[in-house]
C-alpha atoms as a PDB file:
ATOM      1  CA  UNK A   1      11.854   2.301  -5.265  1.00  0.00           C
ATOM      2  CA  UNK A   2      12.028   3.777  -1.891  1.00  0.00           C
ATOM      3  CA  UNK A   3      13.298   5.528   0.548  1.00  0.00           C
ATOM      4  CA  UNK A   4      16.803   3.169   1.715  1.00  0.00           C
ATOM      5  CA  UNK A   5      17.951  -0.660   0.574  1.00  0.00           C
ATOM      6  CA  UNK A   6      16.588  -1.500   4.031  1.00  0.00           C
ATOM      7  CA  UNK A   7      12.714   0.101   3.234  1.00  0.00           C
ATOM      8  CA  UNK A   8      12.357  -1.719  -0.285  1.00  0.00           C
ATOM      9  CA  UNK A   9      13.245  -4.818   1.367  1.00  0.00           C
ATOM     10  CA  UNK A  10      10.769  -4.672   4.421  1.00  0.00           C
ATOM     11  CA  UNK A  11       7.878  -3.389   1.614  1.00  0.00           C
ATOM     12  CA  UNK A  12       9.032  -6.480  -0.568  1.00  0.00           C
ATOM     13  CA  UNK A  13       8.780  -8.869   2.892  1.00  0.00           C
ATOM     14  CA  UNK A  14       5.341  -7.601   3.254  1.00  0.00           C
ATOM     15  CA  UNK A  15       4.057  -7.328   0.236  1.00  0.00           C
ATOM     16  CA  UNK A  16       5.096 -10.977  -0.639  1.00  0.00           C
ATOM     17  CA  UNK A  17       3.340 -12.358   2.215  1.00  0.00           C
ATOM     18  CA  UNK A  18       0.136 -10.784   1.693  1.00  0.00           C
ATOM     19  CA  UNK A  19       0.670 -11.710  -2.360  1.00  0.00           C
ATOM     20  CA  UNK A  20       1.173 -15.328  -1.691  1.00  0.00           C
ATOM     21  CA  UNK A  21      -1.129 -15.566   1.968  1.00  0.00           C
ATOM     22  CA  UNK A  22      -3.930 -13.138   0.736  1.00  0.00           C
ATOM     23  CA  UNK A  23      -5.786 -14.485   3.787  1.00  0.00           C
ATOM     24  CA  UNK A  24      -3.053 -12.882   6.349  1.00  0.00           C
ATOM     25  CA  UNK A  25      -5.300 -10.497   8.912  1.00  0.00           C
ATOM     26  CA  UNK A  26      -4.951  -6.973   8.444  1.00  0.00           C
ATOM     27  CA  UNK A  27      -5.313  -3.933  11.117  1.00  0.00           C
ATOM     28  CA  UNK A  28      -6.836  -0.615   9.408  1.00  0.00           C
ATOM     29  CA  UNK A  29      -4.441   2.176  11.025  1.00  0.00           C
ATOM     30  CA  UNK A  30      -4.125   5.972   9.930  1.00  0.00           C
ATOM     31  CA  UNK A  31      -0.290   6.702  10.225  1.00  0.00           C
ATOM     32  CA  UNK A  32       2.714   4.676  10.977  1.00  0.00           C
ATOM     33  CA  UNK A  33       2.495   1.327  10.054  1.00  0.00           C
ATOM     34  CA  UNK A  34       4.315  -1.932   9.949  1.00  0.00           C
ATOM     35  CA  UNK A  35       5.984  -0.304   6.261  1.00  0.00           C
ATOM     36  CA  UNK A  36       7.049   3.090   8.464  1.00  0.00           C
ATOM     37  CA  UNK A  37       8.612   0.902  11.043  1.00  0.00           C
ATOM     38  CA  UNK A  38      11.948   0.406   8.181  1.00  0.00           C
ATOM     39  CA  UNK A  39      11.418   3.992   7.374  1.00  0.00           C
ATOM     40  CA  UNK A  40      15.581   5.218   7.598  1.00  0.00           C
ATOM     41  CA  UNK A  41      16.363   6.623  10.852  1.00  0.00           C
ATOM     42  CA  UNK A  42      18.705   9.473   9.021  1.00  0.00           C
ATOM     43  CA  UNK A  43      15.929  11.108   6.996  1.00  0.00           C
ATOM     44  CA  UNK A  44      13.423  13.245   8.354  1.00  0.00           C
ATOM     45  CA  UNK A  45      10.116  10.986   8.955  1.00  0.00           C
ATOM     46  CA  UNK A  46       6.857  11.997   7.681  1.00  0.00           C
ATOM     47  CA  UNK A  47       4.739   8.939   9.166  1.00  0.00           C
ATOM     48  CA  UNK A  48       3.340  10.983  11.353  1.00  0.00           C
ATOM     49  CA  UNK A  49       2.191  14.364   9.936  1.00  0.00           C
ATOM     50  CA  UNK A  50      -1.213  15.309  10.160  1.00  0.00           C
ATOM     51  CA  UNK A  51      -1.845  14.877   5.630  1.00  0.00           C
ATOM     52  CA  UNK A  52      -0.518  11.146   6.098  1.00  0.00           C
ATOM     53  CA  UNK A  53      -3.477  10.617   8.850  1.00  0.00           C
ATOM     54  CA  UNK A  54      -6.054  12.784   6.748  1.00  0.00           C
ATOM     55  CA  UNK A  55      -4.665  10.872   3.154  1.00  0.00           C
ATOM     56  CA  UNK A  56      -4.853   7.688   5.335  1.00  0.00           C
ATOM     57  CA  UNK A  57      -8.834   8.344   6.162  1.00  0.00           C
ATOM     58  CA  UNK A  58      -9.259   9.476   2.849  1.00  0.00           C
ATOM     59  CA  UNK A  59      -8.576   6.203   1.748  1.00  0.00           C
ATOM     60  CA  UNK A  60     -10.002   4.320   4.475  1.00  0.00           C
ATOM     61  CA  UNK A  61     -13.472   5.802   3.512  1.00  0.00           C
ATOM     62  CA  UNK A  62     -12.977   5.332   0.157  1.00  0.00           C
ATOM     63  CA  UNK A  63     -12.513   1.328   1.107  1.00  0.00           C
ATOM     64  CA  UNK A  64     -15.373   1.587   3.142  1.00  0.00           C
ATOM     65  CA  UNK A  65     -13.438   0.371   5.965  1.00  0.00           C
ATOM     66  CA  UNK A  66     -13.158   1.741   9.582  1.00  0.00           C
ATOM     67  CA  UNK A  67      -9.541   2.080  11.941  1.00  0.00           C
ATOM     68  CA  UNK A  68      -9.351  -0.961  14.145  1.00  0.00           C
ATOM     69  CA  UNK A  69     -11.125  -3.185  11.539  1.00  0.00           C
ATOM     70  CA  UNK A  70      -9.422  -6.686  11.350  1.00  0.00           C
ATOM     71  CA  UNK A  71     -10.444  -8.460   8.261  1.00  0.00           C
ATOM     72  CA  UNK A  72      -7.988 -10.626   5.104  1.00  0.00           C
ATOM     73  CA  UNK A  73      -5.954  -9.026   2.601  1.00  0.00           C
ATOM     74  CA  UNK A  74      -8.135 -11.321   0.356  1.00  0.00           C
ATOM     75  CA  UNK A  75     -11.050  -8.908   1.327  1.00  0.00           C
ATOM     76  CA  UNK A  76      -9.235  -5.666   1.503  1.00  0.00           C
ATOM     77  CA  UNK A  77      -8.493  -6.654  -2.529  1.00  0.00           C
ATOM     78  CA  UNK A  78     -12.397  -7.383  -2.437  1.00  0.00           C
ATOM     79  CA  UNK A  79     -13.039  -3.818  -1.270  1.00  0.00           C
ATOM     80  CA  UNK A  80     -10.259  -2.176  -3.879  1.00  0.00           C
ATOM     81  CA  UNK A  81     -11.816  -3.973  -6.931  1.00  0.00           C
ATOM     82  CA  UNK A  82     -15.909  -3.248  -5.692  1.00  0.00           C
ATOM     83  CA  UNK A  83     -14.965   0.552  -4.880  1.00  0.00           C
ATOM     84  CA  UNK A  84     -11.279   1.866  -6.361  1.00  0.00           C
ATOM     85  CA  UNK A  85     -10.768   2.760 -10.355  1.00  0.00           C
ATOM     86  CA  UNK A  86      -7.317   2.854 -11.325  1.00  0.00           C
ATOM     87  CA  UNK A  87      -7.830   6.693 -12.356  1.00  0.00           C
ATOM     88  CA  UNK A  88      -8.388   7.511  -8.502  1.00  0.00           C
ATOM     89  CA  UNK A  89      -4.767   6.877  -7.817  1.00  0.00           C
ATOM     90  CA  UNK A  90      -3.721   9.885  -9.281  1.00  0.00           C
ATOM     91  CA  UNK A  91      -6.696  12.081  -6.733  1.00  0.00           C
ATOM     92  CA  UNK A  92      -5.903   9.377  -3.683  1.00  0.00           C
ATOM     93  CA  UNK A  93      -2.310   9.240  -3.966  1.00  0.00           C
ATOM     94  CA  UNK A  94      -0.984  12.761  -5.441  1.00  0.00           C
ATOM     95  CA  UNK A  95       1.317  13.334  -3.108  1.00  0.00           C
ATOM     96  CA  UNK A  96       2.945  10.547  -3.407  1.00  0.00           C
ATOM     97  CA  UNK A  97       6.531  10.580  -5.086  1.00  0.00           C
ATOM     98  CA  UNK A  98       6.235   6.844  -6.445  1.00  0.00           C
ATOM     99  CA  UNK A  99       2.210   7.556  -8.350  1.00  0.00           C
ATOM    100  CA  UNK A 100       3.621   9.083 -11.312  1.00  0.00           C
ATOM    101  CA  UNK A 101       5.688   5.289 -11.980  1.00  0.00           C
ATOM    102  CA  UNK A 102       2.034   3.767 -12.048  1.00  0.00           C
ATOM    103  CA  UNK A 103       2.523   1.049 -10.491  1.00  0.00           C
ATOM    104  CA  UNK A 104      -0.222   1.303  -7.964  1.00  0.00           C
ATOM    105  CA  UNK A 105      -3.017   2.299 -10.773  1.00  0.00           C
ATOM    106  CA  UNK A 106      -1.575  -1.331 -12.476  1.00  0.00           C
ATOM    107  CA  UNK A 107      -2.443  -3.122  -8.981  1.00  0.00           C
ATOM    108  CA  UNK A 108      -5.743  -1.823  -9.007  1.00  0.00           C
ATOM    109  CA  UNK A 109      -6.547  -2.760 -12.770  1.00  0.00           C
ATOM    110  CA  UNK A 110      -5.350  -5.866 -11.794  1.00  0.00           C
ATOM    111  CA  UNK A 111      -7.182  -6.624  -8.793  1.00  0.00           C
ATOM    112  CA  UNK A 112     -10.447  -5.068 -10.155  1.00  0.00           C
ATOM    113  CA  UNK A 113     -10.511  -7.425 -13.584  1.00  0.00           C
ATOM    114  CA  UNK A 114      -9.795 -10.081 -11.191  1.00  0.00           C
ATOM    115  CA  UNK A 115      -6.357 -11.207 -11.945  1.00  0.00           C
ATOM    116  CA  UNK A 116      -3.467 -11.682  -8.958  1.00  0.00           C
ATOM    117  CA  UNK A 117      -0.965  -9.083  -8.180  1.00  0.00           C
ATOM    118  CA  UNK A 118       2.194  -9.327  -9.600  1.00  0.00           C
ATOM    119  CA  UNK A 119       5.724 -10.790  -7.975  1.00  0.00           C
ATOM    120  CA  UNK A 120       8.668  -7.762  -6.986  1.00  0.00           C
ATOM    121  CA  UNK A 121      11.280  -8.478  -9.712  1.00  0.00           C
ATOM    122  CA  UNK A 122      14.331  -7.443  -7.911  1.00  0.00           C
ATOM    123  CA  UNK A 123      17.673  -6.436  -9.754  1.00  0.00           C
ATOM    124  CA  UNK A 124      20.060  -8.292  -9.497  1.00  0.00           C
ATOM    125  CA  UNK A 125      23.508  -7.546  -8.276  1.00  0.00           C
ATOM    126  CA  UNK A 126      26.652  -8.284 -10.066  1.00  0.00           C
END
């Protein structure tokens, strides 16, 4: 899922890194981020309208985090399981064309019973 070939592979990059090196150092931003930087350069961006900042601090606070903070992916999962249901998806992430697959709401069960996120299972092509 996502936006161009070239966007699913630079969320699968990332998200495989911080999967399998859950102590990799994270930045807290609100709007474009390292995931926005493959966002395809023949669609019209959204990164940086003002409901991706506000969604952005909505979630932030909800973390109990702050912008700027540098802390593990380990303990960014720490903070998801202590303060994030999976029901809250559907209020955090509304607007978001990809919630109603529920795959995010499945991360956070995961992470908050304690168990590791799952590998991307790719298709493959042939």
């Amino acid at each position: 899922m996502g936006y161009s070939k070239e966007f699913c592979e630079n969320m699968t990059t990332v998200y495989e890194e911080l999967r399998q090196k859950p102590e990799t150092m994270i930045r807290i931003v609100l709007g474009p981020d390292d995931l926005c930087a493959a966002f395809p350069s023949d669609q019209e961006a959204h990164c940086e309208n003002r409901t991706v900042y506000q969604h952005d601090a909505e979630i932030v606070t909800k973390l109990g985090l702050q912008v700027e903070m540098e802390l593990s992916w380990s303990e960014i999962c720490r903070q998801v399981a202590d303060r994030v249901k999976p029901g809250d998806i559907g209020h955090l992430c509304a607007t978001c064309r990809w919630e109603p697959y529920g795959v995010c709401a499945e991360g956070v069960r995961l992470i908050g019973e304690g168990g590791d996120l799952p590998p991307v299972i790719t298709k493959k092509e042939g």
